[in-house]
Protein backbone atom coordinates (compact mmCIF):
# COMPACT_ATOMS: atom_id res chain seq x y z
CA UNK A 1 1.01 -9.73 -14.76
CA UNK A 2 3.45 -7.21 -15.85
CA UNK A 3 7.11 -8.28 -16.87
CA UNK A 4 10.28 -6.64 -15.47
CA UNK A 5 10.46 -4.83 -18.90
CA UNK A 6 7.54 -3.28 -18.46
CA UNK A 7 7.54 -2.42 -15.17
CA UNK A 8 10.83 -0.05 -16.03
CA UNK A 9 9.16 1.51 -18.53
CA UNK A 10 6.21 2.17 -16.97
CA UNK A 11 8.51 3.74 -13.60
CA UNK A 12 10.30 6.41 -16.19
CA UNK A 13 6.95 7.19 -17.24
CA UNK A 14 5.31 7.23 -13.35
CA UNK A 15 8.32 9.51 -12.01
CA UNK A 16 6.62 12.48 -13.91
CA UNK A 17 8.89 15.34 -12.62
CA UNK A 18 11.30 17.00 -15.52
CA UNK A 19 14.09 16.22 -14.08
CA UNK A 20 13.47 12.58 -13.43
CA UNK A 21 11.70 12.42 -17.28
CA UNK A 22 15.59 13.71 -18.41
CA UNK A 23 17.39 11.50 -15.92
CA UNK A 24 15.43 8.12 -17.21
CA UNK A 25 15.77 9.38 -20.84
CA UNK A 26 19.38 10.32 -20.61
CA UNK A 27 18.73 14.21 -21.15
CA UNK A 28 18.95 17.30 -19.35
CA UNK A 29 16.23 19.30 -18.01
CA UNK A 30 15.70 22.06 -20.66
CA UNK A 31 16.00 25.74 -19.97
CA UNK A 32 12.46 26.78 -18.45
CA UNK A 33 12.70 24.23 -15.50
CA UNK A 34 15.15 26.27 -13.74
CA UNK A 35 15.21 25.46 -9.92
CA UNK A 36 12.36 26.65 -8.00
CA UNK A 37 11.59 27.27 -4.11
CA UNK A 38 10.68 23.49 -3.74
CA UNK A 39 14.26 22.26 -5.52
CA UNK A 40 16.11 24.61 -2.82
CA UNK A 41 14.00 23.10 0.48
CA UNK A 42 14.87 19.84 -0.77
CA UNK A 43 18.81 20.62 -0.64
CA UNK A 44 18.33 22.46 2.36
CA UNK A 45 20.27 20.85 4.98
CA UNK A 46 17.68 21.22 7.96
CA UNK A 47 15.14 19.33 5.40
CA UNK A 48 17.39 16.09 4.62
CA UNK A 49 15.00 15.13 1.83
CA UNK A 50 16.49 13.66 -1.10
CA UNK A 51 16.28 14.26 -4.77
CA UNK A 52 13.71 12.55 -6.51
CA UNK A 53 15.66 10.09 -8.19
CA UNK A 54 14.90 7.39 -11.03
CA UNK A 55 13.46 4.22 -9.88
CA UNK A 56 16.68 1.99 -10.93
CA UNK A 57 16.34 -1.70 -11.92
CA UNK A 58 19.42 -4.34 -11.91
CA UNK A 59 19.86 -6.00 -15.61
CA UNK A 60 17.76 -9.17 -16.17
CA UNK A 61 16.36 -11.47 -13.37
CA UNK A 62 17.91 -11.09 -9.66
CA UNK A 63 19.84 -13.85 -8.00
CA UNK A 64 17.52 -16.08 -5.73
CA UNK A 65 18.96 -17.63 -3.12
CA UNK A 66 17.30 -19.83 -0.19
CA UNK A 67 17.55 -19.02 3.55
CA UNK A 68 17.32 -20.55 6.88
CA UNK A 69 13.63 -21.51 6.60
CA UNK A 70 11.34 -23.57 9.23
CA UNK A 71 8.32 -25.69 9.22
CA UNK A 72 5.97 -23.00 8.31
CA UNK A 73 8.39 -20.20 7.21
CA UNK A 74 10.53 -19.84 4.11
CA UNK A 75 13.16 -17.46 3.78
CA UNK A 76 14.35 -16.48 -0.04
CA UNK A 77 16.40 -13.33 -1.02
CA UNK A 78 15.42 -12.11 -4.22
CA UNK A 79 18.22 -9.62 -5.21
CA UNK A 80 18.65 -7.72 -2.54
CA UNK A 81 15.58 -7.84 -0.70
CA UNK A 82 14.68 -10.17 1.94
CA UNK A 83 11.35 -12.45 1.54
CA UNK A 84 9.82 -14.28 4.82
CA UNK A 85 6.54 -16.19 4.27
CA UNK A 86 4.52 -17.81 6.67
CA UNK A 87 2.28 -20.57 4.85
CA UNK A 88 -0.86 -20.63 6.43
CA UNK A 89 -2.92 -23.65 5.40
CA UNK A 90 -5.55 -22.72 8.06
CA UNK A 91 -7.26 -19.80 6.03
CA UNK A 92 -7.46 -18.16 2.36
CA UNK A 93 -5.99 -14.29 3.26
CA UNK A 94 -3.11 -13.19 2.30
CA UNK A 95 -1.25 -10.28 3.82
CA UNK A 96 1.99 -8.76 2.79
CA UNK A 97 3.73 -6.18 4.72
CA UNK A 98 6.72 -3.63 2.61
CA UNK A 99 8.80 -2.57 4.97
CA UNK A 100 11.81 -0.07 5.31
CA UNK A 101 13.42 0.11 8.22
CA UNK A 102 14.36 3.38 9.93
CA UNK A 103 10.99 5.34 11.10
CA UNK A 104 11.45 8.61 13.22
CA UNK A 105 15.42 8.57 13.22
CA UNK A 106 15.19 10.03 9.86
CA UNK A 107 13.11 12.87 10.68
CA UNK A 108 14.09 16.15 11.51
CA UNK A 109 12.06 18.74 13.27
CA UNK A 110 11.20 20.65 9.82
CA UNK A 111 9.78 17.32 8.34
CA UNK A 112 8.28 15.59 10.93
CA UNK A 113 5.67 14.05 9.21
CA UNK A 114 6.87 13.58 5.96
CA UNK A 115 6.68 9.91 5.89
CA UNK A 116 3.23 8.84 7.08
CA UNK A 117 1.97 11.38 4.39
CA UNK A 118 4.08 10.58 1.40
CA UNK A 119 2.95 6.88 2.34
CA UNK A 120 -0.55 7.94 2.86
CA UNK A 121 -0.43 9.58 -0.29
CA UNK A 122 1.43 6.79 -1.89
CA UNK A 123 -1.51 3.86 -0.92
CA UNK A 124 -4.54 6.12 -1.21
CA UNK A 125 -4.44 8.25 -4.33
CA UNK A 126 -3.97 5.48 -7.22
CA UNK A 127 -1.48 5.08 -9.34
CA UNK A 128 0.25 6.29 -12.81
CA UNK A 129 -1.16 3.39 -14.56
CA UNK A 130 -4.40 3.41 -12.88
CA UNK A 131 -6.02 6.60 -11.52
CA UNK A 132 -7.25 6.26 -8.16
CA UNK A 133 -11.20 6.05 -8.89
CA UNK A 134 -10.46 2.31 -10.95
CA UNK A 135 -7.50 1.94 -8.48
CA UNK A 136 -10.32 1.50 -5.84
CA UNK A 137 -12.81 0.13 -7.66
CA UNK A 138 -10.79 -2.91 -8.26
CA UNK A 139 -9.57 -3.33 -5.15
CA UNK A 140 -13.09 -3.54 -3.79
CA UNK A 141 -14.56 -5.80 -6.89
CA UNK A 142 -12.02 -8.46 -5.35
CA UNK A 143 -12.20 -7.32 -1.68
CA UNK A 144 -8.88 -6.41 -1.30
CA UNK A 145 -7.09 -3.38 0.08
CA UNK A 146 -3.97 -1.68 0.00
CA UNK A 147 -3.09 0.53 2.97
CA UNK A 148 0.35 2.11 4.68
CA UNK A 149 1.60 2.08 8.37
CA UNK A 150 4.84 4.82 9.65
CA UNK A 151 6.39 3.54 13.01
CA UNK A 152 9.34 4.73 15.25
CA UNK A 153 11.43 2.12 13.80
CA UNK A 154 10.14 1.13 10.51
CA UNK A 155 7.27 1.97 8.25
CA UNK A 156 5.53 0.50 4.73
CA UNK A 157 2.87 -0.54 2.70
CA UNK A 158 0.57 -3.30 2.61
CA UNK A 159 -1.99 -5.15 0.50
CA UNK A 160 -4.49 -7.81 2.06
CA UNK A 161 -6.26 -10.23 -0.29
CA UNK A 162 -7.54 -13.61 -0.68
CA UNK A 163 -5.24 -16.53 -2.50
CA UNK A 164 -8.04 -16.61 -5.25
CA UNK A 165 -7.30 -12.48 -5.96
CA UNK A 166 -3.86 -12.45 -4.96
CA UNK A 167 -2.51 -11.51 -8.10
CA UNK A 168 -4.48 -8.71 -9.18
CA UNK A 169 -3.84 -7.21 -5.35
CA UNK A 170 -0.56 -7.96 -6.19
CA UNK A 171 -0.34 -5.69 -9.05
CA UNK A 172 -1.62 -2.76 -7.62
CA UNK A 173 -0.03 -3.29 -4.44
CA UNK A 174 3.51 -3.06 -6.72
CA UNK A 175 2.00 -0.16 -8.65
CA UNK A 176 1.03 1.74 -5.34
CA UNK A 177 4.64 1.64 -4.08
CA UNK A 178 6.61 1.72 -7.42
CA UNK A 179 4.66 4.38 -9.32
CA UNK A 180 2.39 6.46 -7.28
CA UNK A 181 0.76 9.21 -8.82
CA UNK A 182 0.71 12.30 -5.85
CA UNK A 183 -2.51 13.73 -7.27
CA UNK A 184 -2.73 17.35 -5.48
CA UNK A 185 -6.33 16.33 -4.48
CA UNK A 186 -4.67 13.32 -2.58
CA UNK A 187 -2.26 15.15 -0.91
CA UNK A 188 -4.15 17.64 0.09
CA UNK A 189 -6.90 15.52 1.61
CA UNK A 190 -4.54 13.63 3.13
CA UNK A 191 -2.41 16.56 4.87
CA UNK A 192 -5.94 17.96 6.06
CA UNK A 193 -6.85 14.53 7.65
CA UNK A 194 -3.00 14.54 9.40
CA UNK A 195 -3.37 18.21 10.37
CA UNK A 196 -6.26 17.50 11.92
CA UNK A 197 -5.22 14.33 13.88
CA UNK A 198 -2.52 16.56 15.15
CA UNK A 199 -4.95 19.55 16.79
CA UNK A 200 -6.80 16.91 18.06
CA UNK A 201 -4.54 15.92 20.57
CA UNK A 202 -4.48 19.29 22.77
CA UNK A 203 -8.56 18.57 22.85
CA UNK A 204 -7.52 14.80 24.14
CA UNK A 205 -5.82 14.49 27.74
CA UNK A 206 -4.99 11.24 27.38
CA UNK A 207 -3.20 11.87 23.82
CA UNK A 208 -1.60 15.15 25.33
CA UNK A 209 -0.10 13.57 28.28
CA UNK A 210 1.47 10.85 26.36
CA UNK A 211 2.88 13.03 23.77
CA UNK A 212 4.16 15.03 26.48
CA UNK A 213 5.69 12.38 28.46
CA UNK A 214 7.08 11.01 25.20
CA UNK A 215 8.69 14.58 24.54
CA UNK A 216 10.19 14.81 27.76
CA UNK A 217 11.97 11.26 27.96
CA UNK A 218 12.90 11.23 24.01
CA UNK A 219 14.08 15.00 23.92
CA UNK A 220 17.69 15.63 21.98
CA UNK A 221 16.71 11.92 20.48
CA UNK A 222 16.09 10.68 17.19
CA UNK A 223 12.24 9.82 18.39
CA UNK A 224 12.17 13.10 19.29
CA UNK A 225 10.33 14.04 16.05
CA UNK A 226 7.20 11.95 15.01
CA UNK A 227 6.15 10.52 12.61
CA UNK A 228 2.75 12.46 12.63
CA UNK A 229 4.94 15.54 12.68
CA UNK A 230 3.11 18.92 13.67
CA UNK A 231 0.67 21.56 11.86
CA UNK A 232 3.85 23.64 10.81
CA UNK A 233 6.45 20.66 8.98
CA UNK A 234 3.32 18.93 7.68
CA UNK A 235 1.55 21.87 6.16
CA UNK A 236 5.01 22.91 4.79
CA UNK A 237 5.73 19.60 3.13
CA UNK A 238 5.17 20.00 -1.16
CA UNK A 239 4.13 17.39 -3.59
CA UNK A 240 7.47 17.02 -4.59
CA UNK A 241 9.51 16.36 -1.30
CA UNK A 242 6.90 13.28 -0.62
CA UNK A 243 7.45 12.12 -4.00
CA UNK A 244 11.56 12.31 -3.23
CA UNK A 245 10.87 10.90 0.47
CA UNK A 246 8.55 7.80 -0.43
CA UNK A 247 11.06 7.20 -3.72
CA UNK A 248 13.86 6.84 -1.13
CA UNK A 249 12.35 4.48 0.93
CA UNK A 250 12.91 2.32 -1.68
CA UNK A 251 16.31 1.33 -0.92
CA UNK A 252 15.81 -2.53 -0.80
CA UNK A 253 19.23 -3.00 1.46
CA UNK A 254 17.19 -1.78 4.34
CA UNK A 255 13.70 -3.30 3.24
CA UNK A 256 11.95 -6.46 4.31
CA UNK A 257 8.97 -8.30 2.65
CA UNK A 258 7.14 -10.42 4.99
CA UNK A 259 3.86 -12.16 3.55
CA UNK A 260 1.54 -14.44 5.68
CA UNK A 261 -1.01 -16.58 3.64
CA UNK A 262 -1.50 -20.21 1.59
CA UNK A 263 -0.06 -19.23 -1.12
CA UNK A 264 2.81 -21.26 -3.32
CA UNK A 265 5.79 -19.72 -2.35
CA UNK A 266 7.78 -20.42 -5.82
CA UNK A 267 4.81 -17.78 -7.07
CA UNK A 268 5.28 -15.20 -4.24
CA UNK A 269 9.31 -15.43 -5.49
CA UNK A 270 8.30 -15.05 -9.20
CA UNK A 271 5.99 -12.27 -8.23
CA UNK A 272 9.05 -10.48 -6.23
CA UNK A 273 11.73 -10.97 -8.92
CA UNK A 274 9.31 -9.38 -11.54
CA UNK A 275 9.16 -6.46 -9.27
CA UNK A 276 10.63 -5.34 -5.89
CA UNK A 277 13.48 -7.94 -6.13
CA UNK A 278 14.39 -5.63 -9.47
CA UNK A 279 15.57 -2.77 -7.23
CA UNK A 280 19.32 -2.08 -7.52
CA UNK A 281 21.05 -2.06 -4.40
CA UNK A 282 21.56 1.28 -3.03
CA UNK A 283 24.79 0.95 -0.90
CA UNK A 284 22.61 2.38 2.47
CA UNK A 285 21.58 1.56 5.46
CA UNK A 286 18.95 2.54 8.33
CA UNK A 287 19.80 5.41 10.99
CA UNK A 288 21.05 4.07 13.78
CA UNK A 289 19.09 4.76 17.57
CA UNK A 290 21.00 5.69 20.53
CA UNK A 291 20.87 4.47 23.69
CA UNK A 292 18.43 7.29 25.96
CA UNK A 293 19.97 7.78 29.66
CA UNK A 294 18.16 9.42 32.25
CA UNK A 295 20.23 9.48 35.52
CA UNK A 296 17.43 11.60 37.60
CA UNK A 297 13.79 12.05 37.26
CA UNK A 298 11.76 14.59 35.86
CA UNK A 299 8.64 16.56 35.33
CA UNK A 300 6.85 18.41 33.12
CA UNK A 301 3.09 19.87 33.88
CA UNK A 302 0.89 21.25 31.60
CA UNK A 303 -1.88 23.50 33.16
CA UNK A 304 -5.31 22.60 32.31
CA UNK A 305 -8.66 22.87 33.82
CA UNK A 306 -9.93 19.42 34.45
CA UNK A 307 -12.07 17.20 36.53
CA UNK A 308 -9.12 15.57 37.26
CA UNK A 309 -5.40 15.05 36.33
CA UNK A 310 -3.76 12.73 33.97
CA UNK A 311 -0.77 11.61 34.56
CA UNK A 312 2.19 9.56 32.48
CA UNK A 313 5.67 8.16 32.99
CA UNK A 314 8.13 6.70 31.02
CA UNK A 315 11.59 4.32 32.03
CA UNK A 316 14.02 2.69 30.84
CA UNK A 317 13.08 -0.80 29.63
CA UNK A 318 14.65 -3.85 27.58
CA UNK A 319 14.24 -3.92 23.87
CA UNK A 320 12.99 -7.18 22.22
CA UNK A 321 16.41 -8.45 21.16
CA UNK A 322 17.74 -7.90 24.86
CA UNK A 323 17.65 -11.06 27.43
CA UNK A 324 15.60 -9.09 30.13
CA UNK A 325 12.60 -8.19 27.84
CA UNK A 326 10.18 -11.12 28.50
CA UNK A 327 10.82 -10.70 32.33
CA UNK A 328 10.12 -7.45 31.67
CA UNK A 329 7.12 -7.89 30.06
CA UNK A 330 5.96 -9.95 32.98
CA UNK A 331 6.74 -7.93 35.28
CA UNK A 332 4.94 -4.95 33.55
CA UNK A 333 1.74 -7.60 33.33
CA UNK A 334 2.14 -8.25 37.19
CA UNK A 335 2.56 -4.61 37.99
CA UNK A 336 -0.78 -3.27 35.87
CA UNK A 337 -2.72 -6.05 37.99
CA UNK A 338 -1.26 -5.04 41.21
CA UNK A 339 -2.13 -1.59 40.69
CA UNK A 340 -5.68 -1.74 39.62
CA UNK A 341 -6.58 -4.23 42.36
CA UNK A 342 -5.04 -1.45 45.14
CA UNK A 343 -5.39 2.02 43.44
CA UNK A 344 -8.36 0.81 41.87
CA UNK A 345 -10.46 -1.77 43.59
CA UNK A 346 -9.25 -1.65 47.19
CA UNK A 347 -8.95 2.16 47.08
CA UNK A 348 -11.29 3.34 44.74
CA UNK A 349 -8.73 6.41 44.20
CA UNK A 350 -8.95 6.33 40.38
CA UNK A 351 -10.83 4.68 37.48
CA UNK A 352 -8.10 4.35 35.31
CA UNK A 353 -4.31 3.41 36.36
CA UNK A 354 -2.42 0.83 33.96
CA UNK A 355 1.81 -0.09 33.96
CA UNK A 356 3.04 -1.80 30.16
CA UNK A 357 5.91 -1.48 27.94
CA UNK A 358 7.07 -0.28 24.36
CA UNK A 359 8.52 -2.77 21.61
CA UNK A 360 10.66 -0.49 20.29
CA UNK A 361 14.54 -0.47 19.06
CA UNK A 362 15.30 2.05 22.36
CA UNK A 363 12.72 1.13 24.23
CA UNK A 364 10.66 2.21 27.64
CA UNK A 365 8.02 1.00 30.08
CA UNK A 366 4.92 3.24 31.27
CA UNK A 367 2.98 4.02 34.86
CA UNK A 368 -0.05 5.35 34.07
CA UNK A 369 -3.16 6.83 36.20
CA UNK A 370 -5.88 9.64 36.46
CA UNK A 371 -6.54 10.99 39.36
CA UNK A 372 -8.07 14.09 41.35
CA UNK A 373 -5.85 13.13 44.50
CA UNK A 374 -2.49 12.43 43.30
CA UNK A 375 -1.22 13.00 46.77
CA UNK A 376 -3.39 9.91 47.54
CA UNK A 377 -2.73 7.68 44.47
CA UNK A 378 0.98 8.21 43.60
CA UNK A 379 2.21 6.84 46.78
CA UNK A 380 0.37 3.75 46.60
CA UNK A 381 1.29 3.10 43.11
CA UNK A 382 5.37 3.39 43.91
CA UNK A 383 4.75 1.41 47.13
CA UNK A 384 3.44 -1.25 44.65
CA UNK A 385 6.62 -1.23 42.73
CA UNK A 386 8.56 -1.12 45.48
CA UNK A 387 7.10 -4.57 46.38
CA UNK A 388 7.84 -5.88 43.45
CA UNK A 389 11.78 -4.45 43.87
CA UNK A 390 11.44 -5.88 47.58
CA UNK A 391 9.82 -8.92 47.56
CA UNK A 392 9.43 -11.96 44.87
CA UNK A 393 6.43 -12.79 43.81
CA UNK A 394 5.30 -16.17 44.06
CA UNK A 395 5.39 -18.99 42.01
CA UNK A 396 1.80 -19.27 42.00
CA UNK A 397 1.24 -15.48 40.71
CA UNK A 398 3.95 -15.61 38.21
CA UNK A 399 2.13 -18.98 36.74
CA UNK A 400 -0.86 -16.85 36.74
CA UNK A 401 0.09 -13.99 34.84
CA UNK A 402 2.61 -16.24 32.31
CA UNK A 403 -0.74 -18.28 31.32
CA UNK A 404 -3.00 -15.38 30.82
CA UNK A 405 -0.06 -13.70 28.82
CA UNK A 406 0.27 -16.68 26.74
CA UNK A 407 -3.16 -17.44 25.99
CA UNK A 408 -3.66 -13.50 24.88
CA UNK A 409 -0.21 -14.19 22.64
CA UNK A 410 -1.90 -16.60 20.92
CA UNK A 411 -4.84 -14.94 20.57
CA UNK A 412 -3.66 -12.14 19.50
CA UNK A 413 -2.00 -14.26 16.41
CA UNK A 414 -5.17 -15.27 15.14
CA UNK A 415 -4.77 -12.66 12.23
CA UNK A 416 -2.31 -13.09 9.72
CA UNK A 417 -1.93 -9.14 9.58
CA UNK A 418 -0.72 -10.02 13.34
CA UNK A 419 1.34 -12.72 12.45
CA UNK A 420 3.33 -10.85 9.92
CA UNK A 421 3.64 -7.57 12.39
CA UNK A 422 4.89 -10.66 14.58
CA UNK A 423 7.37 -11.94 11.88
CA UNK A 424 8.84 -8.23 10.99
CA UNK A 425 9.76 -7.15 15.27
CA UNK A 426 11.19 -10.10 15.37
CA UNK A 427 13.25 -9.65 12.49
CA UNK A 428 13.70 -5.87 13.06
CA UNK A 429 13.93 -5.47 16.42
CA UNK A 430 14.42 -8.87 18.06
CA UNK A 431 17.37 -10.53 16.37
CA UNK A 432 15.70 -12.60 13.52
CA UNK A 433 12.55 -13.96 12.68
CA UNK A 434 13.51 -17.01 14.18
CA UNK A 435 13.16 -15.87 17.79
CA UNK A 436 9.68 -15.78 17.24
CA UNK A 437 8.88 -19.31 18.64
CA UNK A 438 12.14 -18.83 21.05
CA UNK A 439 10.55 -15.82 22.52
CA UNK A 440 7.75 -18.52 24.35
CA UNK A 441 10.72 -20.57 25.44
CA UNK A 442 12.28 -17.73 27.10
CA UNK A 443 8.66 -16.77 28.75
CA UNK A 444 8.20 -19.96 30.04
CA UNK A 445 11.70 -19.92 31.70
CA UNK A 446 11.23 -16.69 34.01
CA UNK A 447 11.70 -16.86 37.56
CA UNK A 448 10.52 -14.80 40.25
CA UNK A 449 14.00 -13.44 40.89
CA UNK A 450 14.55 -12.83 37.58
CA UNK A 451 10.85 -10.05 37.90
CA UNK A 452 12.44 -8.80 41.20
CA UNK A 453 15.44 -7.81 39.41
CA UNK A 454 14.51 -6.47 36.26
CA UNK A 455 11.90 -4.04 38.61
CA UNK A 456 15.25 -3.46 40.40
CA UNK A 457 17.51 -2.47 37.33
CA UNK A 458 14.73 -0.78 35.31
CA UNK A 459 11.55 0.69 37.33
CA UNK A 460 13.40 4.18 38.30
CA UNK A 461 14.37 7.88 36.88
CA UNK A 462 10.93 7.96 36.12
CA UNK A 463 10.47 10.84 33.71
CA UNK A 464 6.62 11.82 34.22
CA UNK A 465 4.21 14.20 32.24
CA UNK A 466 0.99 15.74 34.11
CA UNK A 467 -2.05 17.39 32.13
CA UNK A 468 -4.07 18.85 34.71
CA UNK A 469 -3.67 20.98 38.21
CA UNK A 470 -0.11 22.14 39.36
CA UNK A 471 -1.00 23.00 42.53
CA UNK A 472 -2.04 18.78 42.88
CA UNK A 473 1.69 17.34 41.40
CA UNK A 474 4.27 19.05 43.77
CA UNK A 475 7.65 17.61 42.20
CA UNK A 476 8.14 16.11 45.65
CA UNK A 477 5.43 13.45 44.42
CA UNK A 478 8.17 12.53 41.95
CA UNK A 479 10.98 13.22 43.63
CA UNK A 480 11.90 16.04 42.02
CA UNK A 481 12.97 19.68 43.33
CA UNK A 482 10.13 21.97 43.06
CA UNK A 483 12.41 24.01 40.92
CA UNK A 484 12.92 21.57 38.81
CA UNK A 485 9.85 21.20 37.53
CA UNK A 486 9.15 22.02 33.60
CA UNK A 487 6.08 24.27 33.05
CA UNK A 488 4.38 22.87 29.50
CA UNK A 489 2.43 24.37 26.82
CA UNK A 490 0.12 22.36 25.11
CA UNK A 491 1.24 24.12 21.59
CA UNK A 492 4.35 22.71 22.04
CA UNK A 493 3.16 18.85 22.31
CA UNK A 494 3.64 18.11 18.36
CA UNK A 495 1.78 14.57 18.92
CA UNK A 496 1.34 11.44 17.32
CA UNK A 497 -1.34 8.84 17.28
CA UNK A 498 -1.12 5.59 19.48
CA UNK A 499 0.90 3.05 18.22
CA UNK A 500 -1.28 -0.13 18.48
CA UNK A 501 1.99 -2.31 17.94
CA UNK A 502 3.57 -1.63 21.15
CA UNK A 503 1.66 -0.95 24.87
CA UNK A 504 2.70 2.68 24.38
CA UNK A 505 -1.13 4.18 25.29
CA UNK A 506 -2.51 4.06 28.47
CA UNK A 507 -4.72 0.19 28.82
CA UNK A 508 -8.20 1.45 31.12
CA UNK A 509 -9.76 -2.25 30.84
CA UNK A 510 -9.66 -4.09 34.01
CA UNK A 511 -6.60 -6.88 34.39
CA UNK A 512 -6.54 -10.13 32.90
CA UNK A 513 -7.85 -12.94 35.17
């Protein structure tokens, strides 16, 4: 295992670019590295990417200090990072999750992108001290991997391993995020692969209508640009602005380490100190998110020739730290099963219709269908929520759909990748990994007035996106004037990939029972 001496030697030798070289060995750049096309887009104020910087290392070991901990979670700051581990005596993986919080509301339209590439780039193209060939090789002579993840709220690496190989995983996990190599080959297979996932989408209805409903409802909004960014700000991005972007995700005041396996904790702390718990503090913090207010609803179409139409809208919903979200989330549960048992079953007016909500920091709830009679379908589906703003639902159905939530909770947990995703919202997003176990308490303890009102407060000023025929989505559907209604193109739907850690995508599999 390396030793925090050589680990800074090692990062003045990873950083690679003259400037950095002469900024870890005290000199100046010499005459011939005058600034080039790539130094002026990073200083370009419409491309807030910062100057790749030295890695920079506090002097000698970092302070540890013990946290709030629980039966099966400790809680140690190592410097100035933040350490949660869940000890999990049940299996042998270990999974650790690097996280920096911020996600889209650092973007801007001319990077959009930047992030989930520079981290692609950062986990999948090896390393200064080992080339990406023996990077990968190793990693699979132990079964291990090491993998990245870009969110609207917070992105990272990863590593998954065994206790028996955790230190070797370990060591090129740290050498993935704190010395990277960029090869060209790397980020160019990676930018095709993104560029590609991006023209996808106007091939995909589903994908287009949900990155067109997600344009319309987050538009002037810092999730306005996303994190898969589009053909033009990804193909633009150069070797050297995802080298400055990934570098300055390292600012460990805004970063959160959350590992869930059986191993000894004291070691996990060692391993930290030696490495990630060495970053100086940076004196930053994460963007901040804005509140989104719609006061009317909307519409957006874009015209396609299809067998039939797809159609998506977004409202306002409680985040995670916010006292309505579990009755929310019930409610959304309730809603989904109401609406495929009479749009669906009863009705037989679509195959697919679904109702969920977001986890995010500004979050949102969905109605979903497909349909070739909207006309038909849409009324049926806001006659269902207007039941459920009308009338309470019984004790007996609430029960019904609080079990089946619970049980699928729990199953759901059964990973320890989904335990420490579970760990870091809660942390991130939902006031502190502690409100984790008080999130069931607060499930168990909704009412049926308390789903009547939330569908009250929240289910309304839906803003709606429809791929398919205009002539079948008057705006009087939605109640919106017919001049009111936004003609789409699909080039203008930038797109991003479903988020699997949120309900965000449209759910076609039939309700829970």
């Amino acid at each position: 295992m390396m030793n925090a001496s050589n680990l800074w030697m090692r990062s003045c030798v990873a950083l690679g670019a003259a400037a950095v070289v002469a900024a870890c060995s005290g000199g100046a750049p010499t005459p011939d590295e005058t600034p080039s096309e790539t130094t002026r887009s990073i200083a370009n104020a419409d491309r807030p990417i910062p100057e790749l910087r030295e890695l920079s290392f506090i002097e000698g070991s970092p302070e540890i200090t013990e946290l709030e901990s629980s039966e099966t979670v400790r809680v140690t700051q190592v410097g100035a990072l933040k350490v949660i581990h869940r000890i999990t005596p049940a299996n042998q993986v270990v999974v650790a999750r690097l996280i920096t919080e911020g996600g889209q509301a650092g973007l801007t339209e001319s990077i959009a992108g930047i992030e989930r590439l520079a981290l692609g780039v950062a986990a999948g193209g090896g390393t200064m001290s080992t080339p990406k060939d023996a990077f990968n090789a190793r990693l699979d002579g132990v079964g291990a991997s090491v993998g990245s993840f870009a969110g609207a709220d917070y992105s990272g690496m990863s590593m998954r391993s065994v206790v028996e190989h955790f230190d070797v995983t370990w060591e090129l996990f740290t050498q993935a995020v704190l010395e990277p190599a960029f090869p060209e080959e790397e980020v160019e297979l990676q930018r095709t692969r993104q560029i590609a996932s991006i023209e996808s989408i106007k091939d995909d209805p589903d994908a287009l209508v949900g990155e067109a409903v997600g344009n319309l409802y987050f538009r002037n909004h810092a999730y306005e640009n996303r994190q898969i960014g589009t053909v033009d700000s990804v193909s633009a991005l150069t070797t050297e602005e995802l080298k400055a972007w990934q570098r300055g995700l390292l600012e460990p005041e805004r970063m959160l380490l959350v590992v869930v396996g059986n191993i000894d904790h004291d070691l996990l702390v060692e391993r930290v100190a030696e490495s990630f718990g060495r970053l100086s503090p940076m004196d930053s913090e994460a963007p901040g998110v804005a509140e989104v207010e719609h006061t009317e609803p909307a519409l957006e179409v874009i015209a396609q020739e299809l067998p039939t139409n797809y159609i998506m809208g977004y409202f306002e919903a409680p985040a995670l730290n916010e006292a309505d979200y579990p009755a929310m989330l019930l409610a959304t549960r309730y809603l989904r099963d109401r609406l495929f048992e009479e749009v669906r079953t009863r009705r037989n007016l679509t195959y697919a219709v679904s109702a969920g909500m977001a986890s995010r920091k500004e979050n949102f709830g969905y109605l979903y269908v497909t349909a070739t009679d909207p006309a038909a379908t849409l009324p049926v589906m806001f006659a269902e929520v207007e039941r459920l703003q009308d009338e309470m639902v019984s004790d007996a159905a609430l029960e019904k759909i609080r079990n089946v939530f619970l049980t699928g909770h729990y199953m759901s947990l059964q990973t320890n990748a989904s335990q420490a995703g579970m760990l870091a919202d809660h942390e991130l997003l939902g006031g502190g990994w502690q409100e984790a176990d008080a999130f069931l308490d607060a499930i168990n303890a909704v009412t049926p007035a308390d789903i009547q009102r939330v569908a009250q407060v929240y289910m309304n000023d839906y803003q709606f996106a429809v791929v398919g025929n205009p002539e079948a989505v008057p705006g009087e559907l939605f109640g919106v004037e017919s001049d009111e209604v936004e003609a789409g193109q699909t080039e203008e739907v930038v797109g991003e990939e479903a988020d699997t850690s949120d309900e965000s995508a449209p759910a076609e599999a039939e309700p829970e029972s």
